[in-house]
N, C-alpha and C. Protein backbone atom coordinates (compact mmCIF):
# COMPACT_ATOMS: atom_id res chain seq x y z
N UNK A 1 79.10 113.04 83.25
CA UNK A 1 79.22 114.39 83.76
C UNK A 1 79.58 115.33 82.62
N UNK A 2 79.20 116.23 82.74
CA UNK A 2 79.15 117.56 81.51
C UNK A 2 80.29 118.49 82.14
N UNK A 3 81.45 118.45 81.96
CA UNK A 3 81.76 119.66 82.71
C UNK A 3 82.14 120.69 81.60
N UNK A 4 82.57 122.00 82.30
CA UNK A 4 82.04 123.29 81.46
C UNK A 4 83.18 123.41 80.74
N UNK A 5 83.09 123.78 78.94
CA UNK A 5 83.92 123.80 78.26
C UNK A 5 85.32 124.54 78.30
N UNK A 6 85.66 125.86 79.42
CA UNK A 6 86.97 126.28 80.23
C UNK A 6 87.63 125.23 80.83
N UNK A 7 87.42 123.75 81.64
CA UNK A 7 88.02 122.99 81.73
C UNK A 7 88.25 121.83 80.40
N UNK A 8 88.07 122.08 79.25
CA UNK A 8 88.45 120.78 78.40
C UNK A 8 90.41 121.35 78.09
N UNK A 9 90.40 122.17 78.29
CA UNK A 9 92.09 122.77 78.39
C UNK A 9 92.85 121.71 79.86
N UNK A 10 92.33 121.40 80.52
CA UNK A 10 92.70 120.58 81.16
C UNK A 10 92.79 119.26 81.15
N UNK A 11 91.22 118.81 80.16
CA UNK A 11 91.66 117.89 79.62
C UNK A 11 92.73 117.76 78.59
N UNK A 12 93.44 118.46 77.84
CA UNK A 12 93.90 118.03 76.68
C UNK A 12 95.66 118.51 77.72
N UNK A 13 95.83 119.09 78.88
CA UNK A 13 97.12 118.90 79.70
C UNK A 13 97.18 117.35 80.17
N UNK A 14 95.90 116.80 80.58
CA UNK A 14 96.14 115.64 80.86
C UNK A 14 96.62 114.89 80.22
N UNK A 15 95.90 114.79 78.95
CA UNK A 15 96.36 113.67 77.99
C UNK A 15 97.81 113.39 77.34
N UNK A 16 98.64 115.19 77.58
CA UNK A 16 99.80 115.40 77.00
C UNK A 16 100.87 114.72 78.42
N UNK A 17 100.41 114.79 79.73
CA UNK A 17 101.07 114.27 80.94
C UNK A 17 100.56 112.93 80.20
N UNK A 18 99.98 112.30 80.36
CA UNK A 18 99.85 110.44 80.39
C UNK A 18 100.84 110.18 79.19
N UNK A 19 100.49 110.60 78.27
CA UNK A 19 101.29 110.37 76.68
C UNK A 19 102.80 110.34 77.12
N UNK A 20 103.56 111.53 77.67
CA UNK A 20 104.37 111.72 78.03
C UNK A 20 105.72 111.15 78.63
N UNK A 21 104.43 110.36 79.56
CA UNK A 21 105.11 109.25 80.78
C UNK A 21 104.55 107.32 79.91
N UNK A 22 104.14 107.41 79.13
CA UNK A 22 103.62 105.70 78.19
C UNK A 22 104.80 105.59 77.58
N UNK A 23 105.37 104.43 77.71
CA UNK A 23 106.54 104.25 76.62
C UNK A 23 105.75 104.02 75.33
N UNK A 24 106.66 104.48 74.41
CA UNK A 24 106.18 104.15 72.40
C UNK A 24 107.50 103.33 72.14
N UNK A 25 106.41 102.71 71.05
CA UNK A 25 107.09 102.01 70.14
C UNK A 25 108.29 102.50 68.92
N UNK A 26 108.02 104.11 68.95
CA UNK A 26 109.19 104.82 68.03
C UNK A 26 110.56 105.15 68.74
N UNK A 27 110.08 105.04 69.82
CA UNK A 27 111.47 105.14 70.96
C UNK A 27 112.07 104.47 71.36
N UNK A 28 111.31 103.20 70.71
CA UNK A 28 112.31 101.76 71.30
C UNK A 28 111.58 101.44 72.61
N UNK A 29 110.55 101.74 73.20
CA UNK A 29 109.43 101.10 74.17
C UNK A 29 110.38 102.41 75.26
N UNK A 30 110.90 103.49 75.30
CA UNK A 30 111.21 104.32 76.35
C UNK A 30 110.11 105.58 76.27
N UNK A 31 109.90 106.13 77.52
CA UNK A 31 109.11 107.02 77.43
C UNK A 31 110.01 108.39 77.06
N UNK A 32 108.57 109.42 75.91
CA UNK A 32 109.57 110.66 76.17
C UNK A 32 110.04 111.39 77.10
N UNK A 33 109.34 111.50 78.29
CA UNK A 33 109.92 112.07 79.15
C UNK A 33 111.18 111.80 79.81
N UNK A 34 111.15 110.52 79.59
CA UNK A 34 112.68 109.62 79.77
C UNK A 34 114.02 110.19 79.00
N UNK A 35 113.70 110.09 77.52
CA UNK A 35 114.47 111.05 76.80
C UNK A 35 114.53 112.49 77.04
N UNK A 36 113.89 112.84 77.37
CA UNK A 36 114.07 114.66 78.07
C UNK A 36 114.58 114.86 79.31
N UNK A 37 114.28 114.35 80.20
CA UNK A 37 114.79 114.48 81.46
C UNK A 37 116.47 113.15 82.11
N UNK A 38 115.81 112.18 81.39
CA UNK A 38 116.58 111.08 81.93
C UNK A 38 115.81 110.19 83.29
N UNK A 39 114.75 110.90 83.77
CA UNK A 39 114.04 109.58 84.51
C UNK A 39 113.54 108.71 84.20
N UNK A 40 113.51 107.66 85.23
CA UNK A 40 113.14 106.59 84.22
C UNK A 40 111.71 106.21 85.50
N UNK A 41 110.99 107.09 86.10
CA UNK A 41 110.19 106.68 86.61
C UNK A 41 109.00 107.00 85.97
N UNK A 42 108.34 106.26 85.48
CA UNK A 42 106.94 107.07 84.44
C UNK A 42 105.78 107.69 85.00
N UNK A 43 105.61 107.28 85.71
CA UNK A 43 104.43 108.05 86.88
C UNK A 43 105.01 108.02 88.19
N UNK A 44 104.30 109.70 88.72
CA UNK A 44 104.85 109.71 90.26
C UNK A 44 103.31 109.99 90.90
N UNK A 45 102.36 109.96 89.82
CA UNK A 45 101.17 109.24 90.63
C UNK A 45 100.54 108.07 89.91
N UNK A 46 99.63 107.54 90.66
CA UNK A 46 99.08 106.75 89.49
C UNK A 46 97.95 107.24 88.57
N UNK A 47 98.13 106.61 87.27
CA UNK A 47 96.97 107.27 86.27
C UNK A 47 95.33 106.95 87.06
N UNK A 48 94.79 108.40 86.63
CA UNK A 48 93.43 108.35 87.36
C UNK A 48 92.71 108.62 85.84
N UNK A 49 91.30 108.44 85.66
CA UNK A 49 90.38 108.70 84.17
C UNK A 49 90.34 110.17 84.70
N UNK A 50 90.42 110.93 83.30
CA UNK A 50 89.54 111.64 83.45
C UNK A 50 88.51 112.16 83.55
N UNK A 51 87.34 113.51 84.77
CA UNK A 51 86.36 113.58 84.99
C UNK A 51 85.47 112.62 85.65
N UNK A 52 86.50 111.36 86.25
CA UNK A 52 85.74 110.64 87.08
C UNK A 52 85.50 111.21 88.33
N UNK A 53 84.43 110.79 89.19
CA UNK A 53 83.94 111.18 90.06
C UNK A 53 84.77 110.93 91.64
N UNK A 54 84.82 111.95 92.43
CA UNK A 54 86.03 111.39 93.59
C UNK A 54 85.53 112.39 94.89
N UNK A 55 86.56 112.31 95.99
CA UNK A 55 86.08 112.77 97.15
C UNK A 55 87.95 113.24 98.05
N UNK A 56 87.64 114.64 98.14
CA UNK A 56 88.30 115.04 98.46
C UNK A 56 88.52 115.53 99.56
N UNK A 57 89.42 115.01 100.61
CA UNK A 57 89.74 114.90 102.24
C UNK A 57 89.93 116.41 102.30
N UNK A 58 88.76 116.85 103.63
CA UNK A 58 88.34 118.11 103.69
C UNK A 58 89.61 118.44 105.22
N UNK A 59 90.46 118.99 105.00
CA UNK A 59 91.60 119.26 106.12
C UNK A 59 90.89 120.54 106.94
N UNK A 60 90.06 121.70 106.79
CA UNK A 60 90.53 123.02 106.99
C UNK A 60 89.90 122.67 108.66
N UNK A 61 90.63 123.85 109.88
CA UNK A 61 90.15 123.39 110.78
C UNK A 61 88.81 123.46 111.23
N UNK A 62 87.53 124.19 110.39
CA UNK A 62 86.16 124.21 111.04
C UNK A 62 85.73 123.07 111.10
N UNK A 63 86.26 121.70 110.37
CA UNK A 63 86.07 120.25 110.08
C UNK A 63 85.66 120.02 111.69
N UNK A 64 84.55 119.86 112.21
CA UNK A 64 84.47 119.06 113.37
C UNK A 64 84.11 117.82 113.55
N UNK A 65 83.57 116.97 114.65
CA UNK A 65 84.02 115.52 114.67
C UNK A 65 82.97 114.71 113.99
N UNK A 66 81.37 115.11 113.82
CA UNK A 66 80.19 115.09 113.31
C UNK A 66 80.27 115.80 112.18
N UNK A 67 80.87 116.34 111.37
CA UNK A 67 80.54 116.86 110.38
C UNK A 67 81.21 115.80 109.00
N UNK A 68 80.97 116.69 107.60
CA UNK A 68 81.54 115.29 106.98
C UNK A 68 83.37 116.05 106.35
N UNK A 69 83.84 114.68 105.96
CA UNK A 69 85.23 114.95 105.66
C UNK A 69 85.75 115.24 104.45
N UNK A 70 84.60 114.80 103.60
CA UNK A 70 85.47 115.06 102.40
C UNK A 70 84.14 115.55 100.94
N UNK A 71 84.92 116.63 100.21
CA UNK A 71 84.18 117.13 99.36
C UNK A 71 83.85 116.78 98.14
N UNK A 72 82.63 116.24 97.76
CA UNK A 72 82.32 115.39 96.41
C UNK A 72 83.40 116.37 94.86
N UNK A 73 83.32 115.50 94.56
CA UNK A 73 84.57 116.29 92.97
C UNK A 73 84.46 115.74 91.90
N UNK A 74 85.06 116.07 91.17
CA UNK A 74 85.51 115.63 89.89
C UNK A 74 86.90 115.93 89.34
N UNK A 75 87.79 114.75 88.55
CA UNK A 75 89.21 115.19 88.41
C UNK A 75 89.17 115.53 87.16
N UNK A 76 90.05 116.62 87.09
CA UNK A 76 90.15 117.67 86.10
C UNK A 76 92.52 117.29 85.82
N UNK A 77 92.86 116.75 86.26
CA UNK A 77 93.67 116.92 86.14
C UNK A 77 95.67 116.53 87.10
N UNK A 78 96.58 116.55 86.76
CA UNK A 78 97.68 116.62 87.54
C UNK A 78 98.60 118.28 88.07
N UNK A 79 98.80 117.91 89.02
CA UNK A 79 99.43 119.71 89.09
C UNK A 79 100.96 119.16 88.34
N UNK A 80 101.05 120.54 87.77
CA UNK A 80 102.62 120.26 87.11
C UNK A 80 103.31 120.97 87.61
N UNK A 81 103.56 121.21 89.29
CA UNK A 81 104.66 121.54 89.82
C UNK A 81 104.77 120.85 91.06
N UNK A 82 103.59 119.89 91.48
CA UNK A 82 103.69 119.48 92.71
C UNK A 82 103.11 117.69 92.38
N UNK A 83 103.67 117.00 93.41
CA UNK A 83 102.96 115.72 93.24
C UNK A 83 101.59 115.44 93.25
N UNK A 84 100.42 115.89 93.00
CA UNK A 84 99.40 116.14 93.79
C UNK A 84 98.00 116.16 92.35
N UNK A 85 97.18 115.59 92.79
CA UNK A 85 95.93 115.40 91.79
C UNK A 85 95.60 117.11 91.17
N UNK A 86 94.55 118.01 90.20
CA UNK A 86 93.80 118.45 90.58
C UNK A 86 91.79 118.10 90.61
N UNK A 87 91.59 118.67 91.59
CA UNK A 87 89.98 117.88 91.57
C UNK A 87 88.98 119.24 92.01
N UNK A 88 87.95 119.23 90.77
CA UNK A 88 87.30 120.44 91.10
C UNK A 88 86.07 120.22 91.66
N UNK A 89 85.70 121.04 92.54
CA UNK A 89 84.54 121.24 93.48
C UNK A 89 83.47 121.83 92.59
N UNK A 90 82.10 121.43 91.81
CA UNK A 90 81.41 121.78 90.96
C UNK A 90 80.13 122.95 91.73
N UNK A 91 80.32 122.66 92.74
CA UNK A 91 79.20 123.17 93.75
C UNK A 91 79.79 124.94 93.57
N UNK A 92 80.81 125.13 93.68
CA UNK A 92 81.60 126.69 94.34
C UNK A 92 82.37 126.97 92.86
N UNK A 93 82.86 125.91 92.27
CA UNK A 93 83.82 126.17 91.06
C UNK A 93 85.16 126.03 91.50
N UNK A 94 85.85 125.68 92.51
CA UNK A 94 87.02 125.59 92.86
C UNK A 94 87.87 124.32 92.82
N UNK A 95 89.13 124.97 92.81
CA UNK A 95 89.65 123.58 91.87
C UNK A 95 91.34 123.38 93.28
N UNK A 96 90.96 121.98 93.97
CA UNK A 96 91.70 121.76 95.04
C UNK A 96 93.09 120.91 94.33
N UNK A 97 94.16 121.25 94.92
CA UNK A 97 95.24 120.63 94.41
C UNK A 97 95.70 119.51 95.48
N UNK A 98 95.56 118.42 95.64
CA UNK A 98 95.84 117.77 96.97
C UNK A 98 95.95 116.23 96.40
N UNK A 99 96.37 115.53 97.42
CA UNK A 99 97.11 113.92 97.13
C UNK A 99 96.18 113.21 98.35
N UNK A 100 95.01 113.50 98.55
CA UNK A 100 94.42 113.25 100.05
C UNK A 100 93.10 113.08 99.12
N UNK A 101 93.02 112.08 98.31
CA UNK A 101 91.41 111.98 97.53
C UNK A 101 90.97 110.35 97.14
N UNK A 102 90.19 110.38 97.17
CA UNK A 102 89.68 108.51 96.82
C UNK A 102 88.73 109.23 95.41
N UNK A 103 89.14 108.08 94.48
CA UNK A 103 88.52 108.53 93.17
C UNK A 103 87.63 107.09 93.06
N UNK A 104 86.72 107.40 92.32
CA UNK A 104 85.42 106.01 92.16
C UNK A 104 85.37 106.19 90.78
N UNK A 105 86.51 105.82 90.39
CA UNK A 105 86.53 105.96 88.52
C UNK A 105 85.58 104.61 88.07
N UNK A 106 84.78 103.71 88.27
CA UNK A 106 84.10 103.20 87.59
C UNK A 106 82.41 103.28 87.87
N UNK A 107 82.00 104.77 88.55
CA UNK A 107 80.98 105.31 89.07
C UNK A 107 80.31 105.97 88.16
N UNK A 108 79.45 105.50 87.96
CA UNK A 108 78.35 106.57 86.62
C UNK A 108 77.42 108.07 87.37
């Protein structure tokens, strides 16, 4: 997938979240965020690839019982104020913040 060069800024937030939460070897195997904050939980989601391909659980109420549920995507990212993926909709350009997604990270 090609996505458009305004999201590679998202890639390079991602990479600074994963790094963040990996323990190193200069720290004595603790993560930095461990040293900054004092948690010691390293992820409060699990690591997803980036720009893999995923499907995002469509909530709003026009959703009826025949229609479909969830909106094809691509992940662009973690929100950094909420627990929650972000995954952008390539069709409209919109970028959904939600914890309600199945990702098919080994999907070409």
């Amino acid at each position: 997938r090609n996505l458009p060069k305004h999201y590679w800024g998202d890639a390079v937030l991602t990479n600074a979240y994963l790094i963040n939460r990996m323990p190193s070897r200069v720290l004595n195997g603790r993560t930095p965020r461990s040293l900054l904050s004092g948690s010691h939980q390293p992820f409060l989601l699990p690591p997803r690839v980036f720009d893999c391909l995923c499907f995002i659980h469509d909530h709003s109420p026009n959703v009826k019982k025949l229609d479909p549920w969830s909106i094809k995507g691509v992940f662009v990212g973690y929100s950094p104020t909420q627990k929650r993926y972000r995954c952008l909709d390539p069709t409209v350009g919109r970028v959904y913040v939600t914890r309600d997604v199945t990702f098919l990270e080994h999907a070409l």
